[in-house]
Protein backbone atom coordinates (compact mmCIF):
# COMPACT_ATOMS: atom_id res chain seq x y z
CA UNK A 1 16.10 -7.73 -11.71
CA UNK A 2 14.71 -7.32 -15.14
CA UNK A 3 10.65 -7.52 -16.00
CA UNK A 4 10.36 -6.16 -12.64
CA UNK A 5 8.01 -2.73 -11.58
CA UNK A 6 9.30 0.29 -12.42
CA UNK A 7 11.67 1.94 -10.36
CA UNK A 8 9.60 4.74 -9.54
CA UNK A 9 7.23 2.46 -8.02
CA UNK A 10 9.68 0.69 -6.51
CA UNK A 11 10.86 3.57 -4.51
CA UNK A 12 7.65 4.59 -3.55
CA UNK A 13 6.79 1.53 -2.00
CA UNK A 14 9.40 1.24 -0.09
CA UNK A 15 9.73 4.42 0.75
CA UNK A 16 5.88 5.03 2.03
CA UNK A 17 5.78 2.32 3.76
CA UNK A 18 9.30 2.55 5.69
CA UNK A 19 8.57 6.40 6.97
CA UNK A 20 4.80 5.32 7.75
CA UNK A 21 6.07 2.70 9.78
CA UNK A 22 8.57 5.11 11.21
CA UNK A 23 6.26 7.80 11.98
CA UNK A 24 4.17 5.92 13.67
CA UNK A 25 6.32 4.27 16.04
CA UNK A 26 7.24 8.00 17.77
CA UNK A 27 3.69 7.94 18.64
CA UNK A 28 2.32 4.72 19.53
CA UNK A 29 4.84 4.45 22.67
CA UNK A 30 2.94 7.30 24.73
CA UNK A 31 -0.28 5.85 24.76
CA UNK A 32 1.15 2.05 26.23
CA UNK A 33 3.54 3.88 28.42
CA UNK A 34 1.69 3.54 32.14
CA UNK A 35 1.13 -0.07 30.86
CA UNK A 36 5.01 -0.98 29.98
CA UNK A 37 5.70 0.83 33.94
CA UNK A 38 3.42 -1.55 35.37
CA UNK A 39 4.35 -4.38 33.56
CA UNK A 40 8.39 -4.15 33.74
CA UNK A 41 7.64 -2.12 37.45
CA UNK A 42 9.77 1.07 36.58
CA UNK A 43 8.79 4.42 37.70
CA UNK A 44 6.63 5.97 35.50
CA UNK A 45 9.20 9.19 35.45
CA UNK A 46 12.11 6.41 34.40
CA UNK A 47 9.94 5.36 31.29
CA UNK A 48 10.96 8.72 29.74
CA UNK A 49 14.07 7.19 28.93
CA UNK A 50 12.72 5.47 26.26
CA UNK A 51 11.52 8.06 24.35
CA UNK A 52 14.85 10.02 25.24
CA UNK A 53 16.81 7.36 23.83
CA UNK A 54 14.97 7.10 20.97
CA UNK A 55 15.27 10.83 19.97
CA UNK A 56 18.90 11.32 20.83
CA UNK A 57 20.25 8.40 18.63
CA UNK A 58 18.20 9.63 16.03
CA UNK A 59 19.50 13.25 16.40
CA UNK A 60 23.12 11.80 16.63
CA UNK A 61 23.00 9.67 13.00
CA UNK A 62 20.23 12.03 11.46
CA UNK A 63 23.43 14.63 10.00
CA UNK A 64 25.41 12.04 8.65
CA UNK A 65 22.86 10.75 6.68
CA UNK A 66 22.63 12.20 3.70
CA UNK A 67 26.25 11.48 3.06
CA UNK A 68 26.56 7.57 4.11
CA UNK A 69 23.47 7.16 1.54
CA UNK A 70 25.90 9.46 -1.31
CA UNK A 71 29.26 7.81 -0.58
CA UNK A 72 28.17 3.77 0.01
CA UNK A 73 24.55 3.82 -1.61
CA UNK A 74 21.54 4.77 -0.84
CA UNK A 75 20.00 1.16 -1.35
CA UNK A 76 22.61 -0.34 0.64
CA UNK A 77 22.07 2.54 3.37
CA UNK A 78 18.54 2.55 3.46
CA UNK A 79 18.12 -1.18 3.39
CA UNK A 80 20.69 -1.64 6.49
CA UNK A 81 18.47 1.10 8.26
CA UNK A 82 15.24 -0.64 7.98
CA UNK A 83 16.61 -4.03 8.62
CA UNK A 84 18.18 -2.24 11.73
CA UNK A 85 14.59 -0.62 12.34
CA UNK A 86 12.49 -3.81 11.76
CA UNK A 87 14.90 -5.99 13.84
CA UNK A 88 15.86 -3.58 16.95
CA UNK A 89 11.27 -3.31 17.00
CA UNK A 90 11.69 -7.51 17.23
CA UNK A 91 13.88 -6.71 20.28
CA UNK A 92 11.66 -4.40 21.91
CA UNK A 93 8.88 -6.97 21.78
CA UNK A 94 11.21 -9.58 23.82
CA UNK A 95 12.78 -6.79 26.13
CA UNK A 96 12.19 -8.10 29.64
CA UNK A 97 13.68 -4.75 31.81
CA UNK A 98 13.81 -1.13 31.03
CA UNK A 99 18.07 -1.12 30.13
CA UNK A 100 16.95 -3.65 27.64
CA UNK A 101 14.12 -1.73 26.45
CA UNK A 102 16.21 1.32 26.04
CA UNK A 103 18.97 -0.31 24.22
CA UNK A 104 16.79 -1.63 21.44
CA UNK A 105 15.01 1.80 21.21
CA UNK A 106 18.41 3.31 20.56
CA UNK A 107 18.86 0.75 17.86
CA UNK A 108 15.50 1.99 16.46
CA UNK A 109 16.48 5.45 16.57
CA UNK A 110 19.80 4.70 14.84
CA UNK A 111 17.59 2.94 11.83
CA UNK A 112 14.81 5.68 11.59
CA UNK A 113 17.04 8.55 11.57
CA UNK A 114 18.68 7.38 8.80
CA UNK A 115 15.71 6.11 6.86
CA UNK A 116 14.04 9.84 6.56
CA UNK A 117 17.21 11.40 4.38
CA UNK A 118 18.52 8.81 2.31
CA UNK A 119 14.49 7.31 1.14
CA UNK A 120 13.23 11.57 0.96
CA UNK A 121 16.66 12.05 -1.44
CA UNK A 122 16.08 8.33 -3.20
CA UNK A 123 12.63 9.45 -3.98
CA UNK A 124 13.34 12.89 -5.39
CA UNK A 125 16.20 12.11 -7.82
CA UNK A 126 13.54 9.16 -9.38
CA UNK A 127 11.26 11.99 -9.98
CA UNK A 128 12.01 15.60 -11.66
CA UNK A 129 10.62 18.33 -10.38
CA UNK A 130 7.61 18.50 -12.67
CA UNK A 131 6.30 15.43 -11.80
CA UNK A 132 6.59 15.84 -8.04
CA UNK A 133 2.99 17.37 -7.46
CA UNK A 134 1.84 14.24 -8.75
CA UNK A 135 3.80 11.90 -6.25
CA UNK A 136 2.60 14.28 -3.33
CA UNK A 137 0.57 11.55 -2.00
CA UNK A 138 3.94 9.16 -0.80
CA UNK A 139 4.71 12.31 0.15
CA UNK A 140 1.85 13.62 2.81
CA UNK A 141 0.76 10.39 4.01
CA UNK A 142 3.81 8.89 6.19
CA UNK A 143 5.01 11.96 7.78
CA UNK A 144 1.82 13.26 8.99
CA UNK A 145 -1.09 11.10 8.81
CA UNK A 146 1.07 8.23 10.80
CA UNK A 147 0.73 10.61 14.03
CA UNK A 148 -2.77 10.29 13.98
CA UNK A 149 -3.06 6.51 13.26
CA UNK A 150 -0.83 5.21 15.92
CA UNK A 151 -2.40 6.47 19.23
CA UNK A 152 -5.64 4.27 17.94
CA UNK A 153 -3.18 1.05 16.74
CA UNK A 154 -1.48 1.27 20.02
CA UNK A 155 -4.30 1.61 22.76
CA UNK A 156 -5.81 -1.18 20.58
CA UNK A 157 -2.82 -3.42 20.98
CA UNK A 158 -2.31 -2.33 24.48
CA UNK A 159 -5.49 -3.50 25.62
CA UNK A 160 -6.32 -6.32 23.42
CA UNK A 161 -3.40 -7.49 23.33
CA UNK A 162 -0.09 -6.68 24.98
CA UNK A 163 1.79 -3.46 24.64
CA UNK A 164 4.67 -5.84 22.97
CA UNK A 165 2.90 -5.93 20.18
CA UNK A 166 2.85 -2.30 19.52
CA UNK A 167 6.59 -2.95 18.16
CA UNK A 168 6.18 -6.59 16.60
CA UNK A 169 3.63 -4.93 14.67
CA UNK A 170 6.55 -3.49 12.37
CA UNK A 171 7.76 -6.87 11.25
CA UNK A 172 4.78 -7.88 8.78
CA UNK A 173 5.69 -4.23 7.35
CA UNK A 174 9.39 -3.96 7.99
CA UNK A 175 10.11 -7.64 6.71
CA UNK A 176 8.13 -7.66 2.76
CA UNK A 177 9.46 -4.44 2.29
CA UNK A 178 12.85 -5.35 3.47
CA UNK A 179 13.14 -8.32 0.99
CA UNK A 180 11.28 -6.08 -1.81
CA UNK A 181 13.76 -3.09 -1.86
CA UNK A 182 16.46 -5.75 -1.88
CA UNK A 183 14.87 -7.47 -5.03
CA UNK A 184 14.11 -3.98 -7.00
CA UNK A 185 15.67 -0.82 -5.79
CA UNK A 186 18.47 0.42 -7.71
CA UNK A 187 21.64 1.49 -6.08
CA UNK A 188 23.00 5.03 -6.24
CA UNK A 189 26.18 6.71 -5.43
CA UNK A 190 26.69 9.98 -5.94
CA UNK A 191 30.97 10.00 -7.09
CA UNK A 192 31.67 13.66 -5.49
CA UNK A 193 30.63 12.38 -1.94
CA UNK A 194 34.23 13.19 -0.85
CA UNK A 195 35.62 11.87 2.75
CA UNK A 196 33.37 12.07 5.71
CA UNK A 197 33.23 16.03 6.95
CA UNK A 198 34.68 14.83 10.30
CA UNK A 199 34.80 18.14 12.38
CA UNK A 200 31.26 18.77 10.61
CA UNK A 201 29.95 15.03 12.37
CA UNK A 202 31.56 15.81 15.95
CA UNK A 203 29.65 19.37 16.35
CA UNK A 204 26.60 18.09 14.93
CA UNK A 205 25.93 14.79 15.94
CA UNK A 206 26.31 15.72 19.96
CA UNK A 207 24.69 18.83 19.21
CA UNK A 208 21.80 17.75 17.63
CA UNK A 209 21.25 15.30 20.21
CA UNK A 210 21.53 17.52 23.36
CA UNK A 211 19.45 20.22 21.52
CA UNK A 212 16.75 17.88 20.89
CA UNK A 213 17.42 16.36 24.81
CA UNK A 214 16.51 19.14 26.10
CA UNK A 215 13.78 20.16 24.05
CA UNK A 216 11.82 17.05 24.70
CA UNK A 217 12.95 16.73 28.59
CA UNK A 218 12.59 20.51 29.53
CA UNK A 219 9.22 20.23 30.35
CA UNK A 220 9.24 17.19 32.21
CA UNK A 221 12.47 17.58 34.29
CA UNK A 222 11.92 21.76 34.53
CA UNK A 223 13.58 24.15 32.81
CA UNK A 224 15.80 25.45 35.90
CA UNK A 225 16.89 21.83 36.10
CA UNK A 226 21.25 21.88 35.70
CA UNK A 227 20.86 19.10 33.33
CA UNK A 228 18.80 20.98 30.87
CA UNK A 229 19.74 24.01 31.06
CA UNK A 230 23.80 22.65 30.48
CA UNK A 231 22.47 20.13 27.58
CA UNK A 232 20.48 22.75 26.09
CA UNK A 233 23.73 25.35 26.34
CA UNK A 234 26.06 23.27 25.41
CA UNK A 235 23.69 21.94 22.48
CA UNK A 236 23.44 25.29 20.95
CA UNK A 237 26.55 26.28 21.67
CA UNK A 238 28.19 23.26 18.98
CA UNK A 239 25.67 23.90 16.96
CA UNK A 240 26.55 27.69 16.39
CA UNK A 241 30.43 26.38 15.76
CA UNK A 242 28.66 24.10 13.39
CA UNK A 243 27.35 27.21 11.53
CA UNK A 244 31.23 28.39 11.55
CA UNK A 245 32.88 24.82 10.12
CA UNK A 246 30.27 23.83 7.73
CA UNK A 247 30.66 27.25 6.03
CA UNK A 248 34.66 27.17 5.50
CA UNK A 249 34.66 22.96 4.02
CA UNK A 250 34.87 22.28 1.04
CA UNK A 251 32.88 19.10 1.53
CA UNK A 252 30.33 19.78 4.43
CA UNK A 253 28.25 17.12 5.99
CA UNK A 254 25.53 19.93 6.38
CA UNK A 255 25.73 21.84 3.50
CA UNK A 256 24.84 25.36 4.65
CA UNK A 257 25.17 26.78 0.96
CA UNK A 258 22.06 25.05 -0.17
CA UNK A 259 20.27 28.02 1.98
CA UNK A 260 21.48 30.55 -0.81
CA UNK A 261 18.61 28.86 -3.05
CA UNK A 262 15.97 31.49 -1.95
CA UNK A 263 12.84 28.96 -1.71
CA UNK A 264 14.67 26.26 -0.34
CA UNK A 265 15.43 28.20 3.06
CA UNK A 266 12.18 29.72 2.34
CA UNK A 267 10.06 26.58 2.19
CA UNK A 268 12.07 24.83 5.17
CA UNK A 269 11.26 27.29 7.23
CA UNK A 270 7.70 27.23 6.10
CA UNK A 271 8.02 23.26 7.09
CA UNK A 272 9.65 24.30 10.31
CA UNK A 273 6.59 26.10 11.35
CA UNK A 274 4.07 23.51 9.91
CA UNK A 275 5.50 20.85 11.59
CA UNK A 276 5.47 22.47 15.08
CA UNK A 277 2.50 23.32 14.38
CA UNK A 278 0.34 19.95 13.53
CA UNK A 279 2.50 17.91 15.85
CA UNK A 280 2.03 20.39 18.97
CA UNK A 281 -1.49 20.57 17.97
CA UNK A 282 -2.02 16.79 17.63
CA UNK A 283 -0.13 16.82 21.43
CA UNK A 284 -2.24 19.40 23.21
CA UNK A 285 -5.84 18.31 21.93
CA UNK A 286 -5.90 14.64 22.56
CA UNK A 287 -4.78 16.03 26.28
CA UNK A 288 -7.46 18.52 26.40
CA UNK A 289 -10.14 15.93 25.41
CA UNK A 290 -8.98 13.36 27.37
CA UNK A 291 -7.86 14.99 31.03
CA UNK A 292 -9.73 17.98 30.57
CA UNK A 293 -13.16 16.83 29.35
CA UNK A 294 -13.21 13.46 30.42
CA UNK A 295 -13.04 11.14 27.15
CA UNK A 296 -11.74 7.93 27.28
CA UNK A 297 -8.37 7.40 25.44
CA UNK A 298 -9.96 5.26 22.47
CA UNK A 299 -12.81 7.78 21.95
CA UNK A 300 -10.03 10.29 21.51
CA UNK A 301 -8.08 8.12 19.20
CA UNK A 302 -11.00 7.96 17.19
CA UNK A 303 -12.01 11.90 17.54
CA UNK A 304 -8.57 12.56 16.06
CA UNK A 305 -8.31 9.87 13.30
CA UNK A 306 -10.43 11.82 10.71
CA UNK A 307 -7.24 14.55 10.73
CA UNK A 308 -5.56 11.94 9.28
CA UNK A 309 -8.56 11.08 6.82
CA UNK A 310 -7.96 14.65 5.54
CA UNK A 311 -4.46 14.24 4.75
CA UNK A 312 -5.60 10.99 2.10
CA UNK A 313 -7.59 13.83 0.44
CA UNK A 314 -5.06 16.17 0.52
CA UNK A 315 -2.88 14.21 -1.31
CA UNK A 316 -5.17 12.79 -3.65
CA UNK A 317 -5.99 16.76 -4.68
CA UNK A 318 -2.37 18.80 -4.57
CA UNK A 319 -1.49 17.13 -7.83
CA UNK A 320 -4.18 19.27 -9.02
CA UNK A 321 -4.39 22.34 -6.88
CA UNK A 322 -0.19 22.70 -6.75
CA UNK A 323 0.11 23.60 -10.25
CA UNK A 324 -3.58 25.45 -10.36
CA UNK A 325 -2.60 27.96 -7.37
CA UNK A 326 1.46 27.53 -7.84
CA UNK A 327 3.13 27.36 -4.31
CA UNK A 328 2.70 30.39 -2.58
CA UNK A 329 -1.44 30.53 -2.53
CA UNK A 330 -1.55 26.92 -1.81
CA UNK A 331 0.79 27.38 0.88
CA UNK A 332 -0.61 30.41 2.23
CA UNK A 333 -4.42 29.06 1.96
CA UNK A 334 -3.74 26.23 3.83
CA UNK A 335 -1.78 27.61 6.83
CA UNK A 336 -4.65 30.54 6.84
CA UNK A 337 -7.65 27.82 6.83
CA UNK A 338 -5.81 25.70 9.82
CA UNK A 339 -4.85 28.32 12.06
CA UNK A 340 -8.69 29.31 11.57
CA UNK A 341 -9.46 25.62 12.74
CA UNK A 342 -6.97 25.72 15.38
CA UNK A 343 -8.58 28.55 17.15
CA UNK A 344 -12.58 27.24 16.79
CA UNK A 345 -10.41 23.74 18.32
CA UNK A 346 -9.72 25.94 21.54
CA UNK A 347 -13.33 26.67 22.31
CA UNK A 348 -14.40 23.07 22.21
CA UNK A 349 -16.35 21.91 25.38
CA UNK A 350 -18.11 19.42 26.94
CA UNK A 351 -21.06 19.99 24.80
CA UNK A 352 -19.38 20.42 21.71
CA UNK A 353 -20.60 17.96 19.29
CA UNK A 354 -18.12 15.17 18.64
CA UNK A 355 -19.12 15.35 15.06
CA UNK A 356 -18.27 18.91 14.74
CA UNK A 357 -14.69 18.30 16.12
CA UNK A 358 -14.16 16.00 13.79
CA UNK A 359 -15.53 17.76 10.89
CA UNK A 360 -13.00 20.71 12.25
CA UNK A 361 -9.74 17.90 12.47
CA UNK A 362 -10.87 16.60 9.03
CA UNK A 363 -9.93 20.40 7.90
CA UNK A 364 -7.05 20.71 9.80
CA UNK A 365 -5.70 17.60 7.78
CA UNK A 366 -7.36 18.54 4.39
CA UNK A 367 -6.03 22.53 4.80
CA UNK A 368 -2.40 21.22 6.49
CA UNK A 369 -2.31 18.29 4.39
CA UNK A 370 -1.88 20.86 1.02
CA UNK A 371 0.57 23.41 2.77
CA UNK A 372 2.68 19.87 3.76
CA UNK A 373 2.81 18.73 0.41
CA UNK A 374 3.49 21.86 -1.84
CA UNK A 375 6.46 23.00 1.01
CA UNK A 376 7.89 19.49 0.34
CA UNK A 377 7.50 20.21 -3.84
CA UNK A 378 8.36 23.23 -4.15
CA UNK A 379 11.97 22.80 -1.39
CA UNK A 380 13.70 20.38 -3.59
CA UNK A 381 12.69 22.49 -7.17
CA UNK A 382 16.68 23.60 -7.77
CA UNK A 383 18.67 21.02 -5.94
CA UNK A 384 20.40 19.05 -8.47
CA UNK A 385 20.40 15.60 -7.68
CA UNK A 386 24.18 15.04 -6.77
CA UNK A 387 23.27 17.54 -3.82
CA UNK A 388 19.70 15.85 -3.00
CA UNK A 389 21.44 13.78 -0.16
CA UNK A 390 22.67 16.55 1.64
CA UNK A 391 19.48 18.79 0.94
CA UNK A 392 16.79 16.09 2.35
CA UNK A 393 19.31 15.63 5.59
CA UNK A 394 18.82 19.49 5.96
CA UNK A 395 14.80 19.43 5.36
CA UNK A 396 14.58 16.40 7.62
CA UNK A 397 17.22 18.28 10.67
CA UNK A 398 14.69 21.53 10.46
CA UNK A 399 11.46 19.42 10.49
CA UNK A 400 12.49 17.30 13.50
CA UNK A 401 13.84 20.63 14.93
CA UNK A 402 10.35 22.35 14.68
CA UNK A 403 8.64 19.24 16.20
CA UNK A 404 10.81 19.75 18.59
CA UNK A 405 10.47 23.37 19.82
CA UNK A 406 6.55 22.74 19.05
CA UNK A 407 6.30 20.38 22.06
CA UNK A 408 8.53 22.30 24.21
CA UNK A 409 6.89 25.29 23.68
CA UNK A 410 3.80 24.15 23.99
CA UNK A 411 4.43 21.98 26.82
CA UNK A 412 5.97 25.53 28.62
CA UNK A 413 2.38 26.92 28.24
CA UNK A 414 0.54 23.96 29.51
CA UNK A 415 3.00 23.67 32.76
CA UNK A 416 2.71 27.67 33.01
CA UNK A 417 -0.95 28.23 33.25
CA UNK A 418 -1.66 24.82 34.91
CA UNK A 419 -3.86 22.09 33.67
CA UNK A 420 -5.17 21.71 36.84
CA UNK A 421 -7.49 24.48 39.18
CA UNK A 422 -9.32 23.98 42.74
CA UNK A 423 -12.59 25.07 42.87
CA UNK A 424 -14.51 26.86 45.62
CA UNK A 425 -14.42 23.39 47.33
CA UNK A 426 -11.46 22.77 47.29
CA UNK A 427 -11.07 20.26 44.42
CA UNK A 428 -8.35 19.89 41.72
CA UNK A 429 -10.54 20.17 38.43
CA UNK A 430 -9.01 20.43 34.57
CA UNK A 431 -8.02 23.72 33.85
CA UNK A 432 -9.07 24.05 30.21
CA UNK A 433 -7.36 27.49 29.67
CA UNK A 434 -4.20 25.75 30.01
CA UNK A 435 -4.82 23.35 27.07
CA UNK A 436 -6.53 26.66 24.96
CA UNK A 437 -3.69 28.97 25.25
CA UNK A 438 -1.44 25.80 24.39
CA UNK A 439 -3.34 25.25 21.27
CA UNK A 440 -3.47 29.31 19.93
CA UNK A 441 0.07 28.51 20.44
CA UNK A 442 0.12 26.47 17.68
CA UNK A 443 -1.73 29.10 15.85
CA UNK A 444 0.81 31.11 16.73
CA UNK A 445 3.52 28.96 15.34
CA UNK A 446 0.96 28.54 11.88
CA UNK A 447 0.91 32.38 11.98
CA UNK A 448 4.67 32.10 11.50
CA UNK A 449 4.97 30.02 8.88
CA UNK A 450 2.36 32.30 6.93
CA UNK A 451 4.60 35.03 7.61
CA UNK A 452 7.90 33.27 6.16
CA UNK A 453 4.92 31.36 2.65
CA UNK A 454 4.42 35.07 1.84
CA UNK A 455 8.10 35.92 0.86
CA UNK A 456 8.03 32.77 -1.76
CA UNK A 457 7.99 33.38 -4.96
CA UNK A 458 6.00 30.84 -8.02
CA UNK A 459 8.72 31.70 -10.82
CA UNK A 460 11.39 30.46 -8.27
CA UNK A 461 9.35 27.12 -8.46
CA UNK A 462 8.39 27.13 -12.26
CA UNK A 463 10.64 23.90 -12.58
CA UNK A 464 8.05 22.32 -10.65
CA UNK A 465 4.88 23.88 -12.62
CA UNK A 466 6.02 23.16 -15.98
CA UNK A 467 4.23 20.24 -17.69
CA UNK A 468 6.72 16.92 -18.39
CA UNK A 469 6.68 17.76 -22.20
CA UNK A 470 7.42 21.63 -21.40
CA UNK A 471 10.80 22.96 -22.59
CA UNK A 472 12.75 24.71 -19.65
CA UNK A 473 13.15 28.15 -20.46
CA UNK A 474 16.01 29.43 -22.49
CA UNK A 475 18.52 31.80 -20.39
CA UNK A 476 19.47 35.25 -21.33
CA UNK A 477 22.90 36.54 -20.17
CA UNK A 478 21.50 38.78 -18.30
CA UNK A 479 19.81 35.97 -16.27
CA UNK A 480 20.51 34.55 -13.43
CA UNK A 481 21.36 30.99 -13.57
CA UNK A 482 19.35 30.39 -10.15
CA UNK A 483 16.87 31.68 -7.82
CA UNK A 484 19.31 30.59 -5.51
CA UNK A 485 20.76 34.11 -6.50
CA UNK A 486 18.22 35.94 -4.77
């Protein structure tokens, strides 16, 4: 449509508000969880399924991604998946059994795994790379402030309301949006898509999925269970043929290549780490404060929410600090800050101030919120745009990959040490050691991450520095052409 906003806004719109919509809805089902059981009278153990569901049709469509949005649009793509997303959460609402339930969670999982890659690859080849710092804010805010809004929106809805209405909720956000990116965003199709990378889809797809199924169900089920161990086998074992096939097409699905780019591999694995990171931290201490010293789960929503607040100030400043410190320091400085914050976190107890904890989660989102936003800057700073699909499918397979391995790992350490201890009388109390060595784990994972920051370098970034009116800098033949190179 002519005389309408400009494109850039356009995408930013739509693509804020579908992955903040999408974020949240990983988190808001734990909190109603014991609610849906009673309500539909399933087990509470059989209620995993619908998280399972969720994450394995996600992992299955989250490869393929990047090249349905090059080879039949990325409007048309990422319109069907949040239409698919908006209407399966409609379903959910109405679901009157858990097969039901689980269905229509697959059908969400289907829609949010491909609404990551194609709106992350939409919104990067609207803006170059110098003006990326300055869109950092639609960047931060749905991928990791949405984690700490939706345990307060669902244990409102939950008991206000009806834990239905933690998934109609999406419709007065999936709808206007829906009708607004079919109104303004422009299509795109990238003309060297090439056929689908079929032996590329049937290693990754399954093993994806089985990886991520045993990830997320290892610590429930045990990891000596047959089930998980053969998933998680199996899992790795198409994935490491997927390493072997990607690398001999001439057209792969997951393009393995892009990895040459030195700060691209760099910076994802930077990402990996962050991510396991926040989200295994924002799993353990809501536990801790809850089970182990006895808040209620509202007061723990709300203890948690200013992490979140952080993150809105975070993005407000990286478009000024990212090209004042350049990558690396900002990087580095905010992984060194949080893992600071996540070790003061593990000494909190029962007379800890709640102020102070939330002073310390308002860092963790402030100091996290800049390493976030300068990894996802500085990744994308030498991907030409006709490989942007296939680059943001890659960011977005590590990042769910990390959250992944976060939770199990951390979930390992909490099972280990036991969250639970008898004392001299012989009564169960919280073990609180459990839920401290769980969160120096994610210290540990921070720790990481700094390790990988300090091998990036600014010049390999220096698309992403330079003002808009800049000139790029002239090549010499002795040169490289890319830092990809390196």
């Amino acid at each position: 449509m002519k005389g309408g906003p400009s494109p850039k806004v356009v995408v930013c719109i739509v693509y804020v508000a579908a992955m903040f919509m999408a974020a949240m809805d990983a988190t808001v089902l734990n909190v109603a969880l014991g609610t849906i059981s009673r309500e539909l009278n399933i087990p509470p153990a059989a209620s995993g399924a619908l998280n399972v569901g969720y994450l394995a049709s996600l992992a299955l469509v989250l490869p393929v991604a990047g090249w349905l949005g090059d080879r039949w649009g990325s409007k048309r793509i990422l319109l069907l998946a949040l239409g698919l997303f908006t209407g399966a959460s409609a379903l959910c609402g109405l679901a009157d059994g858990l097969a039901e339930l689980t269905a229509y969670r697959v059908l969400q999982g289907i829609g949010g795994g491909l609404l990551a890659p194609v709106g992350m690859a939409m919104l990067f080849r609207a803006f170059p790379p110098q003006e990326r710092a300055k869109v950092s804010r639609a960047l931060v805010l749905p991928i990791a402030a949405a984690p700490a809004f939706g345990p307060i929106v669902s244990g409102l809805l939950t008991d206000q309301f009806s834990w239905r209405w933690i998934f109609y909720i999406n419709l007065p956000v999936g709808i206007p949006v829906l009708l607004f990116g079919l109104l303004y965003l422009k299509e795109h199709k990238e003309p060297e898509a090439g056929p689908l990378d079929l032996p590329g889809f049937l290693l990754s797809a399954p093993g994806l999925a089985l990886t991520m199924y045993a990830l997320s169900q290892g610590p429930v089920l045990g990891w000596h269970s047959p089930w998980i161990a053969g998933a998680g086998l199996l899992g790795m074992l198409l994935l490491a043929a997927l390493v072997v096939v990607e690398l001999r097409a001439p057209k792969p699905m997951l393009d393995m290549r892009l990895l040459r780019d030195r700060l691209f591999r760099t910076a994802g694995l930077v990402g990996m780490c962050s991510a396991a990171g926040l989200l295994g931290m924002l799993y353990v201490f809501p536990l801790m404060y809850q089970y182990g010293l006895g808040a209620s789960a509202l007061e723990t929503g709300l203890t948690t929410f200013p992490e979140a607040l952080g993150l809105m100030v975070s993005s407000q400043l990286v478009p000024w600090s990212y090209p004042k410190l350049g990558p690396k320091r900002l990087i580095m400085t905010g992984l060194l800050c949080t893992t600071a914050i996540f070790v003061l976190l593990s000494f909190v107890h029962e007379g800890t101030d709640p102020w102070l904890i939330r002073s310390l989660l308002f860092g963790v989102g402030v100091c996290l919120g800049h390493t976030v936003g300068a990894v996802q800057i500085a990744s994308f700073a030498n991907i030409p745009p006709s490989s942007m699909g296939r680059a943001s499918t890659w960011f977005q397979v590590q990042n769910r990959l990390g959250s992944a391995i976060g939770l199990a790992l951390l979930s390992g350490i909490l099972a280990a040490v036991g969250t639970g201890a008898a004392n001299a009388a012989g009564v169960m109390e919280p073990n609180l050691t459990a839920y401290r060595s769980a969160l120096l784990g994610a210290a540990g994972f921070l720790l990481l991450g700094l390790w990988f920051a300090s091998g990036i370098r600014d010049s390999d970034a220096a698309a992403t520095l330079r003002k808009r009116d800049d000139p790029a800098p002239v090549k010499t033949g002795g040169e490289r052409s890319s830092p990809a190179e390196g």
